[in-house]
N, C-alpha and C. Protein backbone atom coordinates (compact mmCIF):
# COMPACT_ATOMS: atom_id res chain seq x y z
N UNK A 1 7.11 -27.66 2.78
CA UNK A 1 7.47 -26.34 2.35
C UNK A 1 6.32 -25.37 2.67
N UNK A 2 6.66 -24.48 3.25
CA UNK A 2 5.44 -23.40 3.96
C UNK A 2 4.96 -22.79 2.79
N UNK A 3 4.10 -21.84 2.94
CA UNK A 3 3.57 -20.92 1.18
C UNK A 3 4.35 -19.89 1.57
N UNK A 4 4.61 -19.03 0.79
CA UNK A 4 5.19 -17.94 0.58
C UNK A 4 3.69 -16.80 0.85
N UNK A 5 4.88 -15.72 1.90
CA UNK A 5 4.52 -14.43 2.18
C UNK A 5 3.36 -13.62 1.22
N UNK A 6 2.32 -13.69 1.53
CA UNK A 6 1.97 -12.42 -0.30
C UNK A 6 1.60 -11.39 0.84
N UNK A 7 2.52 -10.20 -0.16
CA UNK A 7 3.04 -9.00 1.06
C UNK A 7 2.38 -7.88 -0.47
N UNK A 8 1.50 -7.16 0.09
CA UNK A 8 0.90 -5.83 -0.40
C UNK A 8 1.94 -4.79 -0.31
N UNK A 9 2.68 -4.24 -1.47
CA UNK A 9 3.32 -3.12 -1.71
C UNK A 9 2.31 -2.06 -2.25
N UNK A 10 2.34 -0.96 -1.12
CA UNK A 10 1.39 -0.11 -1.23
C UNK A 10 2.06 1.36 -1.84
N UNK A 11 1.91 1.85 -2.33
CA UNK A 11 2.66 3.36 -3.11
C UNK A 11 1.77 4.33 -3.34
N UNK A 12 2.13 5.27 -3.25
CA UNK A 12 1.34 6.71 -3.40
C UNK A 12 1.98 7.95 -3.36
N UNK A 13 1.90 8.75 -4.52
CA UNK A 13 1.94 10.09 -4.65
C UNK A 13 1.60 10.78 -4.83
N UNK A 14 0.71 12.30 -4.00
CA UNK A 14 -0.22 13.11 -4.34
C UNK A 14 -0.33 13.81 -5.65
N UNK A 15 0.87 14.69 -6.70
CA UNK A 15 0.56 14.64 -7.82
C UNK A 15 1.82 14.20 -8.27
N UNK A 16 2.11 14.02 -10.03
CA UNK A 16 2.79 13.53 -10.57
C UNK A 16 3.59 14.91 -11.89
N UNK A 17 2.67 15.90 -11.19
CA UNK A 17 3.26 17.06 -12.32
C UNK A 17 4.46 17.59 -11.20
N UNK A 18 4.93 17.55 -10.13
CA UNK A 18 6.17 17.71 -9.50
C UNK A 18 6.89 16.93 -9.27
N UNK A 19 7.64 16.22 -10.02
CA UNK A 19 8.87 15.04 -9.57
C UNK A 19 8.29 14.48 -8.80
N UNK A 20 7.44 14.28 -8.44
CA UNK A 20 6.95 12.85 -7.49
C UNK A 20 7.02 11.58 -8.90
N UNK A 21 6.82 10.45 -8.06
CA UNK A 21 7.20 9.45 -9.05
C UNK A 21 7.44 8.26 -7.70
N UNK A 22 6.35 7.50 -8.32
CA UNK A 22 6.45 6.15 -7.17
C UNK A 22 7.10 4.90 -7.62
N UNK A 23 7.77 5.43 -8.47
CA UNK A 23 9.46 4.32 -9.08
C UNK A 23 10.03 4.27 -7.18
N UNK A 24 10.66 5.28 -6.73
CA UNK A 24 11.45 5.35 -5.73
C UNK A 24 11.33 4.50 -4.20
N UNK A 25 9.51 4.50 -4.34
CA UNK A 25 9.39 3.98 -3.35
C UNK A 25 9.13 2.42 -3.86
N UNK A 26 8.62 2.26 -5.16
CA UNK A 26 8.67 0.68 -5.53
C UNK A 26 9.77 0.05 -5.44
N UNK A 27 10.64 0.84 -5.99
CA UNK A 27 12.19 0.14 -5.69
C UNK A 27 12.65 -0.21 -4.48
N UNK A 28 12.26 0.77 -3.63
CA UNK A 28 12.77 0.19 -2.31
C UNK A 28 11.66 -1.30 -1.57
N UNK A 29 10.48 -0.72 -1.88
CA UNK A 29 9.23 -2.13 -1.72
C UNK A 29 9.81 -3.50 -1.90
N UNK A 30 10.56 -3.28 -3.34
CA UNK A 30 10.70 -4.74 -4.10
C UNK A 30 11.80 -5.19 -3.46
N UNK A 31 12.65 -4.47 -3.09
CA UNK A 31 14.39 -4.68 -2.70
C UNK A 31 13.76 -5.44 -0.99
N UNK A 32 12.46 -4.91 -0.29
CA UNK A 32 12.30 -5.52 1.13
C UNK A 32 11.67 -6.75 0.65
N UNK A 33 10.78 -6.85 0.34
CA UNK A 33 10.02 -8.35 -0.41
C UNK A 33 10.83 -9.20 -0.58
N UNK A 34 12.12 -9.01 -1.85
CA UNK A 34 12.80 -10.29 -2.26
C UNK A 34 14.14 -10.35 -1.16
N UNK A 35 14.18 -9.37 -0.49
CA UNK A 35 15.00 -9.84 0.68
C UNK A 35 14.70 -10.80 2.06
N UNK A 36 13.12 -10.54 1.68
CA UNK A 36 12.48 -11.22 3.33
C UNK A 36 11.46 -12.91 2.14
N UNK A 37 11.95 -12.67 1.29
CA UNK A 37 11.06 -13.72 0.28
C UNK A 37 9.50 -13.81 0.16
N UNK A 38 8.89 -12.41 0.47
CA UNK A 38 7.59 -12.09 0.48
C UNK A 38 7.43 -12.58 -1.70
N UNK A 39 5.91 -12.66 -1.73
CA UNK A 39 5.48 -12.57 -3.12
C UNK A 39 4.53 -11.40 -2.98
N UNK A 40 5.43 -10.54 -3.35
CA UNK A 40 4.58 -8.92 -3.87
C UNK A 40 3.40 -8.88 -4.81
N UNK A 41 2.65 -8.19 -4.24
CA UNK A 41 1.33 -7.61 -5.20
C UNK A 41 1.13 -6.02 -4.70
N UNK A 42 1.71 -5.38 -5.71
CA UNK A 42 1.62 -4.14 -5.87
C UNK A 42 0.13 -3.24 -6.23
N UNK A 43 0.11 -2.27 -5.67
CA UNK A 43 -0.90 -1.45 -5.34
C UNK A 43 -0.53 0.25 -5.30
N UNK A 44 -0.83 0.86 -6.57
CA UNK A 44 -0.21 2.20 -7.02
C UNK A 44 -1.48 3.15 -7.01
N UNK A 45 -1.30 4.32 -6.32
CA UNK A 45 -2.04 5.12 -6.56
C UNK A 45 -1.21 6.50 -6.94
N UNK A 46 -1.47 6.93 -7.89
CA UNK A 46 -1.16 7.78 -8.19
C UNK A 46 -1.84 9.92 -8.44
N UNK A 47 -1.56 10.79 -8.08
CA UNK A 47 -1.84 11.83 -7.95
C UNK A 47 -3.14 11.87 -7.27
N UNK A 48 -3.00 11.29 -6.43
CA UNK A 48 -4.41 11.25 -5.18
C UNK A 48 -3.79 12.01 -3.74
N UNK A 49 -4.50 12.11 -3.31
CA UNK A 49 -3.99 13.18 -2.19
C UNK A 49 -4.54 12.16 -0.69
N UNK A 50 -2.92 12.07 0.32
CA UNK A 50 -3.73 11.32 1.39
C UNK A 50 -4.48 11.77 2.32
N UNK A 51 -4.80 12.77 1.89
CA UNK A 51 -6.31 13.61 2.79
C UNK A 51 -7.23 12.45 2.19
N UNK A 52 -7.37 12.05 1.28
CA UNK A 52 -8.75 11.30 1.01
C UNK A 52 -8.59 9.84 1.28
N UNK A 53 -9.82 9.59 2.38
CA UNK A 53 -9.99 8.33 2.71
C UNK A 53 -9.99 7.23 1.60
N UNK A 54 -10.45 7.57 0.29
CA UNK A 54 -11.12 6.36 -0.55
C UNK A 54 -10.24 6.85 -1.95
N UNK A 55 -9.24 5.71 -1.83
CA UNK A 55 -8.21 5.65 -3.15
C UNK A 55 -8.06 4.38 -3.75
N UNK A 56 -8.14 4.24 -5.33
CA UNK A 56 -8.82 3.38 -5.85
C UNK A 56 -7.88 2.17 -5.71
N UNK A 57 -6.50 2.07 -5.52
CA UNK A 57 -5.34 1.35 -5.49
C UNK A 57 -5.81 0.89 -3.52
N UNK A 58 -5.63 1.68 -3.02
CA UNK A 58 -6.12 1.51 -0.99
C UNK A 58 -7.57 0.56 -1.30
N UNK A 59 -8.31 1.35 -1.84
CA UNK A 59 -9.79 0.19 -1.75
C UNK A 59 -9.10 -1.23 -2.27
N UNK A 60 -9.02 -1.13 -3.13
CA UNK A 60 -8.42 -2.69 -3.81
C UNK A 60 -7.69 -3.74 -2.77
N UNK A 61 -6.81 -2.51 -2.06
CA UNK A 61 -5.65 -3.77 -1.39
C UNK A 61 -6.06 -3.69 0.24
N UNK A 62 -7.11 -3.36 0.60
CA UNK A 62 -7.72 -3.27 1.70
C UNK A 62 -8.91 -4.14 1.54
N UNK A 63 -9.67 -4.60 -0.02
CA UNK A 63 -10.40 -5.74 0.05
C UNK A 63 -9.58 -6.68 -0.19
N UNK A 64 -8.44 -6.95 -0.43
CA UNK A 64 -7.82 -7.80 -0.80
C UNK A 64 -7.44 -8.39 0.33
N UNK A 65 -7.17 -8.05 1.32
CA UNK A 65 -6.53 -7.95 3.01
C UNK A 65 -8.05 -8.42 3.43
N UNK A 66 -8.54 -8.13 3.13
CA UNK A 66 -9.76 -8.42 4.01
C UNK A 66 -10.83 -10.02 3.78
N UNK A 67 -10.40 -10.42 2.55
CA UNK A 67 -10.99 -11.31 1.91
C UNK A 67 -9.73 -12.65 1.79
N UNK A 68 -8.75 -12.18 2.67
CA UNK A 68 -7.45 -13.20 2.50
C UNK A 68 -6.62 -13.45 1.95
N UNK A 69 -6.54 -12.66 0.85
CA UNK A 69 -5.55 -12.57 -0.31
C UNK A 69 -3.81 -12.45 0.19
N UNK A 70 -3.83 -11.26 1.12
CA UNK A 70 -2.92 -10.59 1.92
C UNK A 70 -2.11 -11.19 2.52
N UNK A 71 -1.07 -11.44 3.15
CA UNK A 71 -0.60 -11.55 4.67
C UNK A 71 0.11 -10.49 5.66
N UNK A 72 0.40 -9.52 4.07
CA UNK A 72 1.29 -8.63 5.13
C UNK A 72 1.06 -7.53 4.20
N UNK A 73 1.37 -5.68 4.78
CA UNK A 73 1.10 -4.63 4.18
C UNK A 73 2.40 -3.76 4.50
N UNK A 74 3.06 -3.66 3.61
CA UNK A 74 4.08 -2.73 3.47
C UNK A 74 4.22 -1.28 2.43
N UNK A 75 4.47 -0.24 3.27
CA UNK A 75 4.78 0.91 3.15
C UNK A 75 5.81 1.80 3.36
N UNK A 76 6.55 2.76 1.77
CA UNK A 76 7.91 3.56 1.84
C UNK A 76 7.73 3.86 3.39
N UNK A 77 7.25 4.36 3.48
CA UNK A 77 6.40 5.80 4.51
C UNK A 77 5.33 5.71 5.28
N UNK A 78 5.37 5.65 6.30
CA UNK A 78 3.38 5.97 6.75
C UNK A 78 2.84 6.62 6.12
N UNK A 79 3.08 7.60 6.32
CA UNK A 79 2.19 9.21 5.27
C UNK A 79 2.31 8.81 3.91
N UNK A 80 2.17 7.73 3.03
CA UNK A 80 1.94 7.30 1.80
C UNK A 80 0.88 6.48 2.39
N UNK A 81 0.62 5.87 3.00
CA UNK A 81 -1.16 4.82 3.68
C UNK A 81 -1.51 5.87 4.21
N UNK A 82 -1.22 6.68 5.36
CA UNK A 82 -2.35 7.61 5.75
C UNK A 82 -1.80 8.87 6.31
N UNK A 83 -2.29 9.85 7.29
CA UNK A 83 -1.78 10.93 7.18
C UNK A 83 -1.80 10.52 8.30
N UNK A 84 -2.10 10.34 9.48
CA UNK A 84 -1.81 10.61 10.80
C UNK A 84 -1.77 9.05 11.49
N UNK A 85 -1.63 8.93 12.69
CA UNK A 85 -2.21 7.30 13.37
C UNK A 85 -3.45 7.44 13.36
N UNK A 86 -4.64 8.14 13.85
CA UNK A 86 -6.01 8.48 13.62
C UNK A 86 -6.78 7.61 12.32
N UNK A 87 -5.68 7.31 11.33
CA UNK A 87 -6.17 6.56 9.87
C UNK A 87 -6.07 4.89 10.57
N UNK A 88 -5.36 4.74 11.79
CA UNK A 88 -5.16 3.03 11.93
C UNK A 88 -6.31 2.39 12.20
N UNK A 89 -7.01 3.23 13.52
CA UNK A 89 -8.41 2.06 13.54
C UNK A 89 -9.55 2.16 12.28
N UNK A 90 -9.13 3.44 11.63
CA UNK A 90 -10.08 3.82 10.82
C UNK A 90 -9.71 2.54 9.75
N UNK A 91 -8.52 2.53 9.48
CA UNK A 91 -8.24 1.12 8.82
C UNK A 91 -8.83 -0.15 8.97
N UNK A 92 -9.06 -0.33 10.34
CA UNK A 92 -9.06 -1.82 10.57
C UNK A 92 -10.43 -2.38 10.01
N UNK A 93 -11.41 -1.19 10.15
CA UNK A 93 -12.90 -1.36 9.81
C UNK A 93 -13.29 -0.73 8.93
N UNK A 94 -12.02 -0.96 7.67
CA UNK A 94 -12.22 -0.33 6.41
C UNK A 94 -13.28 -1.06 5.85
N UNK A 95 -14.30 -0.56 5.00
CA UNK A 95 -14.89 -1.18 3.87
C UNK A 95 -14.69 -0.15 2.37
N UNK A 96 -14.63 -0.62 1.69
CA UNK A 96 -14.39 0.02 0.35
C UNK A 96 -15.74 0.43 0.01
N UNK A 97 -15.73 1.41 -0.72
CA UNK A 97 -16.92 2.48 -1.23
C UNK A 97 -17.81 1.19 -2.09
């Protein structure tokens, strides 16, 4: 029996005083996970803005990815992980603050 997927559900909404609310995109996260039989570990940031490189939920699941925890990183949206492609290599040689 192989191990199971552990798939990083990543969420983010810049603030939370306008109907934003990262219910919408968790729901859809969880609905891809238990469809593809990933084991989710969720990662919420909330009223952070993705102009900023260093978000405390992104640091976490970017050492987590990095130290092996991870296998896979899923996102509602691109523009909830980063704002442009310009954020991908910047990704790859992330280190957390």
């Amino acid at each position: 029996m192989s191990k199971p997927v552990r798939a990083a559900l990543y969420a983010r909404v810049s603030t939370t005083s306008h109907g934003q609310d990262v219910g919408l995109q968790l729901d859809e996260l969880r609905q891809v996970a238990a469809q593809r039989g990933w084991e989710p570990v969720e990662y919420v940031d909330e009223g952070i803005s993705g102009v900023k490189d260093r978000r405390p939920a992104l640091d976490r699941m970017m050492a987590d990815a990095r130290s092996g925890k991870l296998d896979v990183v899923a996102v509602w949206r691109f523009d909830r992980f980063a704002r442009d492609t310009a954020h991908l290599p910047e990704a790859q040689d992330y280190t957390p603050a």
